[in-house]
Protein backbone atom coordinates (compact mmCIF):
# COMPACT_ATOMS: atom_id res chain seq x y z
CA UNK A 1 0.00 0.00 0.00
CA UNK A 2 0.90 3.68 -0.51
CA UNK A 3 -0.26 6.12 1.69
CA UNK A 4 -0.51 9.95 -0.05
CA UNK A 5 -1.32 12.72 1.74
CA UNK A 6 -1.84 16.80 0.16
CA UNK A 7 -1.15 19.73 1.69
CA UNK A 8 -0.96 23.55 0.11
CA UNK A 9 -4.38 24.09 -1.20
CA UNK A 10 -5.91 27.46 0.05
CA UNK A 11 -8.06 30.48 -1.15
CA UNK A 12 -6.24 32.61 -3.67
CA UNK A 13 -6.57 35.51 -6.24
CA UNK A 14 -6.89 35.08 -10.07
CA UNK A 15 -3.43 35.50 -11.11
CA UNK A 16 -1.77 34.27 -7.95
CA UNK A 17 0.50 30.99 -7.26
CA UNK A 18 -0.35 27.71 -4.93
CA UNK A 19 2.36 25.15 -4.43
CA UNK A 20 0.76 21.83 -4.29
CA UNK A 21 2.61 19.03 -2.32
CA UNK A 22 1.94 15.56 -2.22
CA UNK A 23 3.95 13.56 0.72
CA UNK A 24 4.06 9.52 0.25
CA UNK A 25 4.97 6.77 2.44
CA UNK A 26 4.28 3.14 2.61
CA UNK A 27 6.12 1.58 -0.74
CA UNK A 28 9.01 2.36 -2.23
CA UNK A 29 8.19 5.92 -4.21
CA UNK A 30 10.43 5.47 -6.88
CA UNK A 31 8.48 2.91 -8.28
CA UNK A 32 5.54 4.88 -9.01
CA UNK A 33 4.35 7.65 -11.77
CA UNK A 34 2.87 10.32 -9.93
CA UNK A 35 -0.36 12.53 -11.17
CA UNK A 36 -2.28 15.39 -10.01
CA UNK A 37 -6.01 15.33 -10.80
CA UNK A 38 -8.67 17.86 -9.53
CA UNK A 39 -12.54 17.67 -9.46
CA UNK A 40 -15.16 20.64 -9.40
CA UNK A 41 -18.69 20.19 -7.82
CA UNK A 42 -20.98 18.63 -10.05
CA UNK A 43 -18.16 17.71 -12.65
CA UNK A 44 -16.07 14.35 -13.45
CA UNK A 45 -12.47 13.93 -12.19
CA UNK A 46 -9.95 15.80 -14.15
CA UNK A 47 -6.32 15.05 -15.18
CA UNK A 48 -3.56 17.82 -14.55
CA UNK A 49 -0.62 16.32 -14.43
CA UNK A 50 1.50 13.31 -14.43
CA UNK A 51 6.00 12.53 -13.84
CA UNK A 52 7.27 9.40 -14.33
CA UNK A 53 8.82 7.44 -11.64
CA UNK A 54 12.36 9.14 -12.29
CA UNK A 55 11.09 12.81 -12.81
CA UNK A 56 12.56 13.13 -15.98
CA UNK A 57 9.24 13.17 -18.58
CA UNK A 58 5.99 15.26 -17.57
CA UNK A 59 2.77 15.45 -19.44
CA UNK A 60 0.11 18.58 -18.77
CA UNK A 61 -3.06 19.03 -19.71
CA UNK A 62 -3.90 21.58 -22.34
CA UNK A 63 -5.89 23.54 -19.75
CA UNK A 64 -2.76 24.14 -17.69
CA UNK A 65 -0.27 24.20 -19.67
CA UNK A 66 2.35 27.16 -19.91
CA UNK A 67 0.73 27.86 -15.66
CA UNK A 68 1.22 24.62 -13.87
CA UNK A 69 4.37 22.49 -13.26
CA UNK A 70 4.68 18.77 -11.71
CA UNK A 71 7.60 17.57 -10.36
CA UNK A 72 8.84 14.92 -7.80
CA UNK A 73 11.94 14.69 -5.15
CA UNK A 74 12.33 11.20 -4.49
CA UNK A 75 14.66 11.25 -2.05
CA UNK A 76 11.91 13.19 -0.18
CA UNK A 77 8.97 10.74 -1.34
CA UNK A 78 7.55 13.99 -2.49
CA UNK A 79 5.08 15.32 -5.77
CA UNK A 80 4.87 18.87 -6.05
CA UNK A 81 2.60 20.84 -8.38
CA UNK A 82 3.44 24.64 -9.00
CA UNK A 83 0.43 26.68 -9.84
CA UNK A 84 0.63 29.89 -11.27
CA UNK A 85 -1.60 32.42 -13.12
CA UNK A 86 -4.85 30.90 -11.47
CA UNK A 87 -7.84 31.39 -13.03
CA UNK A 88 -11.26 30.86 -11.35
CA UNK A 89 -11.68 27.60 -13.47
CA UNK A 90 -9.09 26.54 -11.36
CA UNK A 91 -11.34 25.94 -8.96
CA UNK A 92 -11.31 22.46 -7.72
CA UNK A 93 -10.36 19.90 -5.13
CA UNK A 94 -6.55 18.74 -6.16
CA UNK A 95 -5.81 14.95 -5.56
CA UNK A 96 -2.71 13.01 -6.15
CA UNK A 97 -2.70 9.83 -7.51
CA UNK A 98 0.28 6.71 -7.64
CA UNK A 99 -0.20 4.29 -10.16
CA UNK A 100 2.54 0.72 -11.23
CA UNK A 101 1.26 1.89 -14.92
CA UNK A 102 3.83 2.35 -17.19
CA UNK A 103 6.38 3.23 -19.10
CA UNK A 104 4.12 5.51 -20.93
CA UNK A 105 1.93 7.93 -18.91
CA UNK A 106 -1.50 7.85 -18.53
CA UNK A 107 -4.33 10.51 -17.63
CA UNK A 108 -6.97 7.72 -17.04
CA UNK A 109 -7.88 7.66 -13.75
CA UNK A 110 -8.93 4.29 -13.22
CA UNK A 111 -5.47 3.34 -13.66
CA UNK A 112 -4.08 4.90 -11.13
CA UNK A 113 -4.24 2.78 -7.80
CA UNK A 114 -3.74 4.86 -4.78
CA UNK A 115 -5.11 8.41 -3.83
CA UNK A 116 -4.93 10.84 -2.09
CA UNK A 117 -7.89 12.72 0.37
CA UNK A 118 -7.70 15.82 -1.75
CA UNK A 119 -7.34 19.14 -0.92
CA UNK A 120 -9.32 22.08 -1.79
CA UNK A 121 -7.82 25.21 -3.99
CA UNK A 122 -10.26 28.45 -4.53
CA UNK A 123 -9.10 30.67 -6.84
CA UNK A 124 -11.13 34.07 -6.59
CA UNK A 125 -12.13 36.56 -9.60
């Protein structure tokens, strides 16, 4: 098992900056691709973001690309996603996902196995 846990979310201006964190422990980290999903009321699950288990490939979403930024420190069993120029579509609970899938990356969410409890960003206008 993998145990994930986010931390960072907040309230925030349009055009302001979150830093998204994502601590793991449990399994070795290393062996996972990381993602960052987010979900707004009344809408389906969203991909963000995804790193592969090294760091060194990253795939955004077209919504957030050129404004958000995923990365991972493995030797602190940490995913981090940088979030800047928020808009209020932004808007969203932000959950981190693990997942054995690979090499290629996915943005399916029923392929990633473990999750995190979310945590909630508000961007206002």
């Amino acid at each position: 098992q993998v145990q994930l846990v986010e931390s960072g979310g907040g309230l925030v201006q349009a055009g302001g900056s979150l830093r998204l964190s994502c601590a793991a422990s449990g399994r070795i980290f290393s062996n996972y691709a990381m993602g960052w999903f987010r979900q707004a009321p009344g809408k389906e699950r969203e991909f963000v973001a995804a790193v592969t288990r090294s760091g060194g490939s990253t795939w955004n979403a077209d919504s957030v690309k050129g404004r958000f930024t995923i990365s991972r420190d493995n030797a602190k069993n940490t995913v981090y996603l940088e979030m800047n120029s928020l808009k209020p579509e932004d808007t969203a609970v932000y959950y981190c996902a693990g997942t054995t899938f690979g090499p290629l990356l996915t943005s399916t969410p029923t392929r990633y196995q473990y999750w995190g409890q979310g945590t909630q960003v508000t961007v206002s206008s």
